[in-house]
C-alpha atoms as a PDB file:
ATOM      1  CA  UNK A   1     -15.731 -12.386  -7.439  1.00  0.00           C
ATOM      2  CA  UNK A   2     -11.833 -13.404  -6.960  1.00  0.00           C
ATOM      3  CA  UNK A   3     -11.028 -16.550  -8.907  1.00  0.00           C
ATOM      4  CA  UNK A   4     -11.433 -19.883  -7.010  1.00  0.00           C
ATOM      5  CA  UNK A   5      -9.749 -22.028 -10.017  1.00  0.00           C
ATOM      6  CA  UNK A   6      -6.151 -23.332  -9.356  1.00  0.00           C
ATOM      7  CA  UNK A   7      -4.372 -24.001 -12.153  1.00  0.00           C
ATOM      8  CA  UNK A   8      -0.656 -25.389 -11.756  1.00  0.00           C
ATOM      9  CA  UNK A   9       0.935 -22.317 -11.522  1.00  0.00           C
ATOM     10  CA  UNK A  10       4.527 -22.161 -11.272  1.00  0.00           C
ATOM     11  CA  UNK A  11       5.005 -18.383 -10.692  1.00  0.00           C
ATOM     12  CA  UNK A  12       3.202 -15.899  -8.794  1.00  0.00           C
ATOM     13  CA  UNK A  13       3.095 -12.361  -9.456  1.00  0.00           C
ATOM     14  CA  UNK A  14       2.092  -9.578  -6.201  1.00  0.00           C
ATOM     15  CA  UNK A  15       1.040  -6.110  -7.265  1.00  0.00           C
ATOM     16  CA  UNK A  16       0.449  -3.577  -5.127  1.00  0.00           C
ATOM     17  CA  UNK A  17      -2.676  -1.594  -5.376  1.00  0.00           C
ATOM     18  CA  UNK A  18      -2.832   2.293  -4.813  1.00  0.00           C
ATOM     19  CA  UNK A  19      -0.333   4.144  -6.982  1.00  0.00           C
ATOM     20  CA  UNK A  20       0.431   1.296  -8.649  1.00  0.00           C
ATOM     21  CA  UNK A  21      -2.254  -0.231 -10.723  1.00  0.00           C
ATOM     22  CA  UNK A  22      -4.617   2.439  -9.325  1.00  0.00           C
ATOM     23  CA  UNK A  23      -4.010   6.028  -9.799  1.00  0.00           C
ATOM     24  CA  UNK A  24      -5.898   6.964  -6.522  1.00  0.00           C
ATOM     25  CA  UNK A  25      -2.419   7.888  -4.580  1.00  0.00           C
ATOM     26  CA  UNK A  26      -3.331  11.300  -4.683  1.00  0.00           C
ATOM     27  CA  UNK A  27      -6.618  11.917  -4.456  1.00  0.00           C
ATOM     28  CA  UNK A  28      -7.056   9.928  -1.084  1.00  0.00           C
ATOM     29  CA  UNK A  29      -4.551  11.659  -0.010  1.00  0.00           C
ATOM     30  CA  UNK A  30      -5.958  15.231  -0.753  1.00  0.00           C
ATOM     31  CA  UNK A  31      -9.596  14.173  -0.010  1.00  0.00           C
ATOM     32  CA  UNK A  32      -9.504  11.578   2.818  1.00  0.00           C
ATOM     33  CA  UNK A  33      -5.708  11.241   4.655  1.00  0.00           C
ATOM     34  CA  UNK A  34      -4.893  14.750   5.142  1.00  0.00           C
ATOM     35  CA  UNK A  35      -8.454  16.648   6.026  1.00  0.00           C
ATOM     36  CA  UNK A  36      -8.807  13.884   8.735  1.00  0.00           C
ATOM     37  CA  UNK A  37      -5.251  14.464   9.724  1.00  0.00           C
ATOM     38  CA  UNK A  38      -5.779  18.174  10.043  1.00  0.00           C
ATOM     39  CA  UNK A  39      -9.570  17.773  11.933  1.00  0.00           C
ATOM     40  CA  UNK A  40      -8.403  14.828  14.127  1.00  0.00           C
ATOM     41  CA  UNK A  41      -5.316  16.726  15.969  1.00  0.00           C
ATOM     42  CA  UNK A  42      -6.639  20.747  15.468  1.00  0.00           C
ATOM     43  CA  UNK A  43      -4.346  21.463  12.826  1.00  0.00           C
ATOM     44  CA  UNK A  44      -6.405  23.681  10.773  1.00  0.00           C
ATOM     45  CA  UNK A  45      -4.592  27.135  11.255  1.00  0.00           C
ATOM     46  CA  UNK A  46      -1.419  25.252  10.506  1.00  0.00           C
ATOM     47  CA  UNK A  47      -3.333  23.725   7.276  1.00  0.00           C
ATOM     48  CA  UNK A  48      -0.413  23.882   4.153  1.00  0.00           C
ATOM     49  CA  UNK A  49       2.280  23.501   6.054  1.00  0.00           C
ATOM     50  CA  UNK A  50       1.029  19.902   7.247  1.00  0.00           C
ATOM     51  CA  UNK A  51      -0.450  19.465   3.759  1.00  0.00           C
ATOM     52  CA  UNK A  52       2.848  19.777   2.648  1.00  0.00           C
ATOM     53  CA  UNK A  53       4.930  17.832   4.855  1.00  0.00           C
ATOM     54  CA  UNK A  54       1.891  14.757   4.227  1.00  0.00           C
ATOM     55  CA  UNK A  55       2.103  14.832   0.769  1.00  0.00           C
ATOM     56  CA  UNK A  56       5.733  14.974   0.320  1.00  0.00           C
ATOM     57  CA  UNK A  57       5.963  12.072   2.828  1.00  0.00           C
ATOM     58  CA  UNK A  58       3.389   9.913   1.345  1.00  0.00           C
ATOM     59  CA  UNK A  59       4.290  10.615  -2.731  1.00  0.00           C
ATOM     60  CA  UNK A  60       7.694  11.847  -3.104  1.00  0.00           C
ATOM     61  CA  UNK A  61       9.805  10.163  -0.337  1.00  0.00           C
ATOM     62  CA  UNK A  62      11.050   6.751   0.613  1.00  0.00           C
ATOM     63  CA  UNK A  63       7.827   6.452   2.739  1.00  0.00           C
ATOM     64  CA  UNK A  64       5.587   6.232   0.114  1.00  0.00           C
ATOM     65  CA  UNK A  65       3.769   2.282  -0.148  1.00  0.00           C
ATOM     66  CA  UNK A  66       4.294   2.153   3.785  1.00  0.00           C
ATOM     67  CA  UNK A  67       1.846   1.643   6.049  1.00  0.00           C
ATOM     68  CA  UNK A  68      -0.684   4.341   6.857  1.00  0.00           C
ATOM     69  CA  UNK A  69       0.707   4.334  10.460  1.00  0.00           C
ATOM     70  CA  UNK A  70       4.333   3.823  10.004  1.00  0.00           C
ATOM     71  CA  UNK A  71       3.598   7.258   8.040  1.00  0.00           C
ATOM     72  CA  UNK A  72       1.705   8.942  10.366  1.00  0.00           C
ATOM     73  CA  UNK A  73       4.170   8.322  13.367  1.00  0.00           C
ATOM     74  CA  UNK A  74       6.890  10.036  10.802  1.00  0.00           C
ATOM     75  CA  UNK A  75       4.831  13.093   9.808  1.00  0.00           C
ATOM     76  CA  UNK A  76       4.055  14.040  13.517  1.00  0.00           C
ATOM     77  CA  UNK A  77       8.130  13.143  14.260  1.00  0.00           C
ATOM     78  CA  UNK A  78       8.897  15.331  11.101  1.00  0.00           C
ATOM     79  CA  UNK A  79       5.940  17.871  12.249  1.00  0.00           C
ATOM     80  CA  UNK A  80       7.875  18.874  15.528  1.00  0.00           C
ATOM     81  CA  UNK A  81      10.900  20.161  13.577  1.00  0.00           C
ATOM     82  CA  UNK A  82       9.075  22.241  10.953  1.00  0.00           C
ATOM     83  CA  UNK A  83       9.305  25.738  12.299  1.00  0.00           C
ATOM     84  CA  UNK A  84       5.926  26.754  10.163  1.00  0.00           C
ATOM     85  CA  UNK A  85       4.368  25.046  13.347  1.00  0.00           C
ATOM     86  CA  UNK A  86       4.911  26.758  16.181  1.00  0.00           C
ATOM     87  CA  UNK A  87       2.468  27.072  18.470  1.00  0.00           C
ATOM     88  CA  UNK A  88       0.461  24.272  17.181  1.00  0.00           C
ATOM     89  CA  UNK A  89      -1.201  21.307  19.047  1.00  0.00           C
ATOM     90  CA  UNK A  90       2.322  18.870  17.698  1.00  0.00           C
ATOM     91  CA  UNK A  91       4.613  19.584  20.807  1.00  0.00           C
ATOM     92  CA  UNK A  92       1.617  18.476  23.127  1.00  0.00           C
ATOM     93  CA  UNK A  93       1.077  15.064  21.625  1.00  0.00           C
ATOM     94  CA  UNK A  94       2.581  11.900  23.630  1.00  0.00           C
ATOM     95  CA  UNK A  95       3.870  10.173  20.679  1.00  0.00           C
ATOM     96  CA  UNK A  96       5.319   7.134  22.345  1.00  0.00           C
ATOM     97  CA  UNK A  97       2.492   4.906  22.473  1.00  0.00           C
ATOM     98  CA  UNK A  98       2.315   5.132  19.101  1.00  0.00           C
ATOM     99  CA  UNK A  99       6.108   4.933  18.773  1.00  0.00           C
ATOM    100  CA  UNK A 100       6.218   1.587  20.854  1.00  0.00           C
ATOM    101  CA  UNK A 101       3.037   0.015  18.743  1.00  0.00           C
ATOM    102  CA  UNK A 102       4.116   0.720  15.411  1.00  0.00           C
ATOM    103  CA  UNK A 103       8.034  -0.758  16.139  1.00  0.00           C
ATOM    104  CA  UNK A 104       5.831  -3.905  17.717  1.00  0.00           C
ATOM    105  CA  UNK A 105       5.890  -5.635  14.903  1.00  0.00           C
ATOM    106  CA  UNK A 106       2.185  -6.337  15.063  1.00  0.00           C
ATOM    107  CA  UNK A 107      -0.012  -5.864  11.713  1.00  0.00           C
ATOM    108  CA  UNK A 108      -0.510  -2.559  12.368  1.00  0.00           C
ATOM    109  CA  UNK A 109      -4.317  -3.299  11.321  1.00  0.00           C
ATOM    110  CA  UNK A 110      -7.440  -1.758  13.037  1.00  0.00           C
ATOM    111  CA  UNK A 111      -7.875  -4.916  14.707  1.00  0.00           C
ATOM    112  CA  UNK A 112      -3.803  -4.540  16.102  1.00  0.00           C
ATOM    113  CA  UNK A 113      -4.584  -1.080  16.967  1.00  0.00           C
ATOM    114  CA  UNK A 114      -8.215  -1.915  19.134  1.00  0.00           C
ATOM    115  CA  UNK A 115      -6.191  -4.317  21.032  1.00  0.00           C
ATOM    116  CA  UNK A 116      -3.239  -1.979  21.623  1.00  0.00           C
ATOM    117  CA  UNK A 117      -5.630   0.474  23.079  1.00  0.00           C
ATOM    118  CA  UNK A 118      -7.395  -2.095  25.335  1.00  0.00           C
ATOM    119  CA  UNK A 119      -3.695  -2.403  27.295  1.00  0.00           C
ATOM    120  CA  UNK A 120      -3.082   1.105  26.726  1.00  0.00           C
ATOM    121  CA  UNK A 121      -5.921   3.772  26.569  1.00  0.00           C
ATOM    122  CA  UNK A 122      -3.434   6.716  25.427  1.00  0.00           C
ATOM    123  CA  UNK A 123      -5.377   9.816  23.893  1.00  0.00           C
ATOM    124  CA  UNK A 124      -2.486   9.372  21.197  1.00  0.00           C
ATOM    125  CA  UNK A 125      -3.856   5.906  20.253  1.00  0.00           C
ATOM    126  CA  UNK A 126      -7.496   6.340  20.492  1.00  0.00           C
ATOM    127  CA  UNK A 127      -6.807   9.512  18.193  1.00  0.00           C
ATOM    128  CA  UNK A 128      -5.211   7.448  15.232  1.00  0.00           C
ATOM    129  CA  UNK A 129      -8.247   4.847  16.048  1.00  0.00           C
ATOM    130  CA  UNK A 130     -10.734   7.998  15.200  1.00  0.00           C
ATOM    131  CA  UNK A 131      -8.595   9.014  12.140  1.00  0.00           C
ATOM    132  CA  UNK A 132      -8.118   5.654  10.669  1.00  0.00           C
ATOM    133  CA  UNK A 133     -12.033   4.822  10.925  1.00  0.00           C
ATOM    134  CA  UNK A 134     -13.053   8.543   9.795  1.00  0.00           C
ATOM    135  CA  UNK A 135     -10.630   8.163   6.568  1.00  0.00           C
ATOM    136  CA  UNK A 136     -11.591   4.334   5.570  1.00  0.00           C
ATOM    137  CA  UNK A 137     -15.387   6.125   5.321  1.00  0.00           C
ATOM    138  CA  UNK A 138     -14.188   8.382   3.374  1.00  0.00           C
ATOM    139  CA  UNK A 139     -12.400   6.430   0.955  1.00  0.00           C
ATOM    140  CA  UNK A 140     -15.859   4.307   0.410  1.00  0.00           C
ATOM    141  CA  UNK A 141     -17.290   7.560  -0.140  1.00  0.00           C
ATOM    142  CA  UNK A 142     -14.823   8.488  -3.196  1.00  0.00           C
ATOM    143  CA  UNK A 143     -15.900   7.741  -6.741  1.00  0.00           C
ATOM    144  CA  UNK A 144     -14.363   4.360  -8.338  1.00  0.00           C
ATOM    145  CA  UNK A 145     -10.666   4.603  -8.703  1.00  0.00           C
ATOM    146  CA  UNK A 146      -9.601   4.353 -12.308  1.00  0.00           C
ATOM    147  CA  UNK A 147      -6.762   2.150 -13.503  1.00  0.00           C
ATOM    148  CA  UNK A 148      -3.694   3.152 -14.976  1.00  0.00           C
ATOM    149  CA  UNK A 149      -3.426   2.423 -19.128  1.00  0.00           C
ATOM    150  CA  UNK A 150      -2.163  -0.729 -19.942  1.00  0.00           C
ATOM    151  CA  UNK A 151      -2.013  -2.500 -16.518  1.00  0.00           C
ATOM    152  CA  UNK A 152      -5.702  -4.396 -17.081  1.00  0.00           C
ATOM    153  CA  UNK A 153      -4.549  -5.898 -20.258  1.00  0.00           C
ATOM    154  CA  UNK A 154      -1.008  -6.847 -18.241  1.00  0.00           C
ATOM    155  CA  UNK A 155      -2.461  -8.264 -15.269  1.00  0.00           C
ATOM    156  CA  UNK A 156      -4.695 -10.106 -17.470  1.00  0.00           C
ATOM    157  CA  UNK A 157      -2.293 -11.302 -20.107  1.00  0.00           C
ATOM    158  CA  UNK A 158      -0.108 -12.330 -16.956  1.00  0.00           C
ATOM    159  CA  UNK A 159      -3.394 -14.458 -15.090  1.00  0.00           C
ATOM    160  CA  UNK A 160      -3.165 -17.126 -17.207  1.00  0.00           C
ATOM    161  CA  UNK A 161       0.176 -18.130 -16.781  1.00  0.00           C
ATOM    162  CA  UNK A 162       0.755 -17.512 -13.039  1.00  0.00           C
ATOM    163  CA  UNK A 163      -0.926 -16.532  -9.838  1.00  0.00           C
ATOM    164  CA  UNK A 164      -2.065 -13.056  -9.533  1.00  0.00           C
ATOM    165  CA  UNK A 165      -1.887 -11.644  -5.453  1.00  0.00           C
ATOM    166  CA  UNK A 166      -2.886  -8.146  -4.358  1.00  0.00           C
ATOM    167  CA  UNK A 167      -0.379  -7.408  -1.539  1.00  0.00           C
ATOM    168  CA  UNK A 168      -1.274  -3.842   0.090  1.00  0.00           C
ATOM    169  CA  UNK A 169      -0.983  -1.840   3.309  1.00  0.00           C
ATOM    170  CA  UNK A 170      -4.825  -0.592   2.824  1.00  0.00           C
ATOM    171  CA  UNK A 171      -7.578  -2.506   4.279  1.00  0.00           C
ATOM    172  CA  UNK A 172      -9.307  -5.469   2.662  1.00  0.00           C
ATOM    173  CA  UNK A 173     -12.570  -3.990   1.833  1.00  0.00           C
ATOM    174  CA  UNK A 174     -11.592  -1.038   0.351  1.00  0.00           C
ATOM    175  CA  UNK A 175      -9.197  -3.475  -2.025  1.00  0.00           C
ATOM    176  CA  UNK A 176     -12.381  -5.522  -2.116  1.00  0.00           C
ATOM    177  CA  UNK A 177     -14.623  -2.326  -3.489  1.00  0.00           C
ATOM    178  CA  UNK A 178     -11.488  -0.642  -5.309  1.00  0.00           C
ATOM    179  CA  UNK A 179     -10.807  -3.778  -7.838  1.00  0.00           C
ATOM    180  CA  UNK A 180     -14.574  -4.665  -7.937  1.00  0.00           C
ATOM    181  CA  UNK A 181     -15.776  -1.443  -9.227  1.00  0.00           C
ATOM    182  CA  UNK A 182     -12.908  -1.313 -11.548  1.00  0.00           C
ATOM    183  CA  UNK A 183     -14.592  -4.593 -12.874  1.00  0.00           C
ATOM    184  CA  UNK A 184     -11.178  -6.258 -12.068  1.00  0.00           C
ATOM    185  CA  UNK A 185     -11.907  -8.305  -8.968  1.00  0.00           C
ATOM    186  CA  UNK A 186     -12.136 -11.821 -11.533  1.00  0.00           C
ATOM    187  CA  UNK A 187      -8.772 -11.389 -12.369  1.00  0.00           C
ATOM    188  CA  UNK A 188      -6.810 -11.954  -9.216  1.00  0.00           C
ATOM    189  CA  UNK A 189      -6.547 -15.135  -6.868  1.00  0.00           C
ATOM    190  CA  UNK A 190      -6.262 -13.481  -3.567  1.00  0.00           C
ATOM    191  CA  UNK A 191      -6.336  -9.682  -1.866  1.00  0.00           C
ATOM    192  CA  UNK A 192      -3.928  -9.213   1.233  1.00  0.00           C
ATOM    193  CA  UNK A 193      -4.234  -6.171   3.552  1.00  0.00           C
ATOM    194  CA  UNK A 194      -2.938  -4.842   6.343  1.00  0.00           C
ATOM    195  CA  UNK A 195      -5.426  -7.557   7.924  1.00  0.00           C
ATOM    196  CA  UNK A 196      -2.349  -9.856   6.885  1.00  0.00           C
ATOM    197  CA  UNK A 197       0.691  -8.073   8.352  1.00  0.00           C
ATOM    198  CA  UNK A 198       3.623  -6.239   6.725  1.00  0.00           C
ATOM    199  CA  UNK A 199       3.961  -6.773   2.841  1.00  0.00           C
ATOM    200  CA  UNK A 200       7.404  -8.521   3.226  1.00  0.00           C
ATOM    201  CA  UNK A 201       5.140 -11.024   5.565  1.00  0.00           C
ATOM    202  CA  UNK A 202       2.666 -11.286   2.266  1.00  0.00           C
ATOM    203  CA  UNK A 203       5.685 -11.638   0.084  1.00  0.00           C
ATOM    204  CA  UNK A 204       7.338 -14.839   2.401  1.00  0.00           C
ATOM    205  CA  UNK A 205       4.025 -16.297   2.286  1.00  0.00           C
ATOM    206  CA  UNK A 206       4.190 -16.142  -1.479  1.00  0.00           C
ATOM    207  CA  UNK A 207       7.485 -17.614  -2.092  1.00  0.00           C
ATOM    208  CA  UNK A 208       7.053 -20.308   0.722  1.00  0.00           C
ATOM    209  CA  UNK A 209       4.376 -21.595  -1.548  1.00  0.00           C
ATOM    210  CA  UNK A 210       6.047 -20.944  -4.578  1.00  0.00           C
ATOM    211  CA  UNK A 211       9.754 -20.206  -3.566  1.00  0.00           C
ATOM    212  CA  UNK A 212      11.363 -16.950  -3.697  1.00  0.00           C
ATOM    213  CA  UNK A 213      12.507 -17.069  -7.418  1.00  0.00           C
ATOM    214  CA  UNK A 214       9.068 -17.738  -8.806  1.00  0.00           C
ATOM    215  CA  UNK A 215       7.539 -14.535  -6.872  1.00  0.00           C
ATOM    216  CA  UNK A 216       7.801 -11.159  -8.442  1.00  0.00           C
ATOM    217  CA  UNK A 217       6.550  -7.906  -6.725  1.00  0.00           C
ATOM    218  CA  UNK A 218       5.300  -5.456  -8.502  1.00  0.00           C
ATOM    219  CA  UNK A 219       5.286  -1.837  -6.826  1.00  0.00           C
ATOM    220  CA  UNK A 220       5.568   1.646  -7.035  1.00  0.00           C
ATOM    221  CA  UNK A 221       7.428   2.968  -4.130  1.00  0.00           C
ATOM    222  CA  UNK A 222      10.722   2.147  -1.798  1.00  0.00           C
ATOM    223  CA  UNK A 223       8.907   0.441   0.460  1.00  0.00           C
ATOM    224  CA  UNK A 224       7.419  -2.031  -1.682  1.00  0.00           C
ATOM    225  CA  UNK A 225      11.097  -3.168  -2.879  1.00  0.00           C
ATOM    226  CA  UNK A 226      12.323  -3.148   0.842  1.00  0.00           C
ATOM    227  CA  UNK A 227       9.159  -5.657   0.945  1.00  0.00           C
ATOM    228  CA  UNK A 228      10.709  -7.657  -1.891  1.00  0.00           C
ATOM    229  CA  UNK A 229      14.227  -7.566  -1.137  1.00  0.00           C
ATOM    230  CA  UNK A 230      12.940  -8.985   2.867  1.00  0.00           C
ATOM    231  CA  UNK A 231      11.219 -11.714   1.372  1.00  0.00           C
ATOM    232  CA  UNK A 232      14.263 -12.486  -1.107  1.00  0.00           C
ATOM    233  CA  UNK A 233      11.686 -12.449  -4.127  1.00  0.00           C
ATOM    234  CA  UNK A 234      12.297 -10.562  -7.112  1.00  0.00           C
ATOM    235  CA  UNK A 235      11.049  -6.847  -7.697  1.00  0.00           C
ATOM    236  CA  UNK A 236       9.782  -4.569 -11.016  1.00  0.00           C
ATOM    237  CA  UNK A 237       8.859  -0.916 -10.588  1.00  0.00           C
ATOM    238  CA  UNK A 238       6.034   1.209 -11.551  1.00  0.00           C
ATOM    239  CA  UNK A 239       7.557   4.457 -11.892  1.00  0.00           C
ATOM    240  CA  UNK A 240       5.486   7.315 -10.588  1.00  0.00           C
ATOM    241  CA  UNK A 241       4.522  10.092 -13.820  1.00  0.00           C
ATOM    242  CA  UNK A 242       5.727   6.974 -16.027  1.00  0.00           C
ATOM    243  CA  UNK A 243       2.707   4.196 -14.851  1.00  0.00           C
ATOM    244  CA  UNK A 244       1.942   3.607 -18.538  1.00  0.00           C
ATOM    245  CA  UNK A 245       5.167   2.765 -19.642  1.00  0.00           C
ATOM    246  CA  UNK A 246       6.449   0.605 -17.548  1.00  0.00           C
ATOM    247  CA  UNK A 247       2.974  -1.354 -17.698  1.00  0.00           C
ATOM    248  CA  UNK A 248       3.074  -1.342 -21.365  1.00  0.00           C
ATOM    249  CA  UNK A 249       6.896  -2.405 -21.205  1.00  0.00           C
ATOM    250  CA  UNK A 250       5.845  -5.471 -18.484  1.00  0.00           C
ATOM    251  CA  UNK A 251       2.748  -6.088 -20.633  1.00  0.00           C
ATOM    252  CA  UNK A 252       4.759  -6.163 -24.154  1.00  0.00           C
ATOM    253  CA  UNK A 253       8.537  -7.958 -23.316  1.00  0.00           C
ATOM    254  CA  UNK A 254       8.046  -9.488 -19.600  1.00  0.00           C
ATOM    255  CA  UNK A 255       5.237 -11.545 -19.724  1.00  0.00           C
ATOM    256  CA  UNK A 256       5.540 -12.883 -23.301  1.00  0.00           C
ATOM    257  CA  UNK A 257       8.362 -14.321 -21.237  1.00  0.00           C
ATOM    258  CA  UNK A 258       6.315 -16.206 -18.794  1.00  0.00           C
ATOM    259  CA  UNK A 259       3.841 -16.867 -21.492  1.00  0.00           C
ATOM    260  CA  UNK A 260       7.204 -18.986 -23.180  1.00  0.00           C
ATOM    261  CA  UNK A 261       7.917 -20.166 -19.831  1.00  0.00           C
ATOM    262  CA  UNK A 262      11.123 -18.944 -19.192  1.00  0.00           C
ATOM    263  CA  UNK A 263      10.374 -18.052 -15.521  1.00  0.00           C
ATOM    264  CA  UNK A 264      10.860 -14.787 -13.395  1.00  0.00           C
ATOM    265  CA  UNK A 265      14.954 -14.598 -13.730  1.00  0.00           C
ATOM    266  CA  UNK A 266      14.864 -14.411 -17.456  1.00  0.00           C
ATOM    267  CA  UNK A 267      11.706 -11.899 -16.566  1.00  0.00           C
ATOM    268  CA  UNK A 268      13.740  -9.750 -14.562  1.00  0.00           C
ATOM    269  CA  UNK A 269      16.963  -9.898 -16.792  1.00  0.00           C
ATOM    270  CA  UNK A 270      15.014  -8.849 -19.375  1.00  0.00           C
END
């Protein structure tokens, strides 16, 4: 159950979820993203090259923390330059549809994307609609995602002396199952999905209740410090291959900080 207790909080912290406190980055990608991706547009004999071009997109490149359909609009643009793919279903696709939904500015949810299809019934659309649904099942069907060392015993350190929000581009109930099987659901005041818009939308929210110098994000990709530097709130990152360091380093020197109440500059400085 998320906490329903206010306390007077004076800072707020965001943490993404996937990658970040979760190492599950990977394996959703492997298991659920990319075998959808593959069955959904017919790209089976053209399997490892799109396997690549996914995974490097979504773990290695400034895309990674972006929405699952800001992403998928870039593989299929970067899909129709990789020579590996001639001949494959990728030159017949209409991608415009998708092109004009996800530069709408609208959540980019399931809910955005059944109402986008209702004024525009492109195969393109209905497609991602499939593939979204098909991987979300998936995911629920994965074994519990385990947390990274040390970032329990820093989120929890943290929760006493300032409000702890999930801010994420995945859904709300696989955030909901994700932190509830890791026993960690207690430990945070709210869970914001793509139900709730783009993270730097999350991240004004935040700092309009707190104000931007009270809010820090924590993340572990480019997009989630675009998100942060939008929202003018402050940023720490979770380096990918070095998770347990800089949770141990947050957990050890930052929020002894907070704990003294010298407040997120003096956190950041730090």
């Amino acid at each position: 159950m998320i906490k329903t207790e206010r306390k007077h909080f004076t800072n707020c912290l965001a943490v993404d979820s996937d990658g970040c406190v979760f190492d599950s980055m990977r394996v959703k990608q492997e298991s659920c993203f990319i075998p959808r991706l593959i069955e959904t547009w017919n790209f089976r004999n053209w399997k490892a090259a799109v396997t690549d071009e996914a995974l490097h997109l979504n773990l290695y490149s400034d895309y990674r923390g972006e929405n699952r359909f800001v992403i998928l609009l870039k593989l299929f643009e970067t899909l129709r330059k990789d020579t590996r793919l001639a001949g494959s279903p990728i030159a017949a696709l209409d991608l415009q549809p998708l092109r004009k939904w996800v530069r709408s500015g609208d959540g980019l949810s399931i809910d955005s994307l059944e109402k986008a299809l209702e004024a525009n019934e492109a195969p393109i659309l209905r497609e991602a609609l499939r593939w979204t649904l098909a991987v979300n099942r998936d995911i629920a069907a994965l074994p519990p995602s385990r947390p990274f060392p040390n970032s329990v015993d820093a989120l929890r350190a943290a929760g006493d002396h300032c409000e702890i929000r999930v801010v994420s581009s995945a859904n709300r109930r696989a955030l909901e199952r994700e932190w509830s099987e890791a026993g960690l659901l207690g430990m945070v005041h709210s869970l914001n999905g793509q139900e709730q818009g783009r993270k730097e939308d999350m991240l004004r929210k935040a700092a309009g209740a707190y104000s931007p110098d009270r809010v820090l994000m924590i993340g572990d990709a480019p997009a989630d410090r675009r998100a942060a530097e939008a929202a003018g709130v402050h940023f720490y990152l979770i380096r990918a291959g070095r998770e347990q360091e800089d949770w141990e380093y947050l957990h050890r020197y930052l929020v002894p900080l907070l704990v003294a109440g010298k407040g997120l500059d003096a956190l950041v400085q730090a």
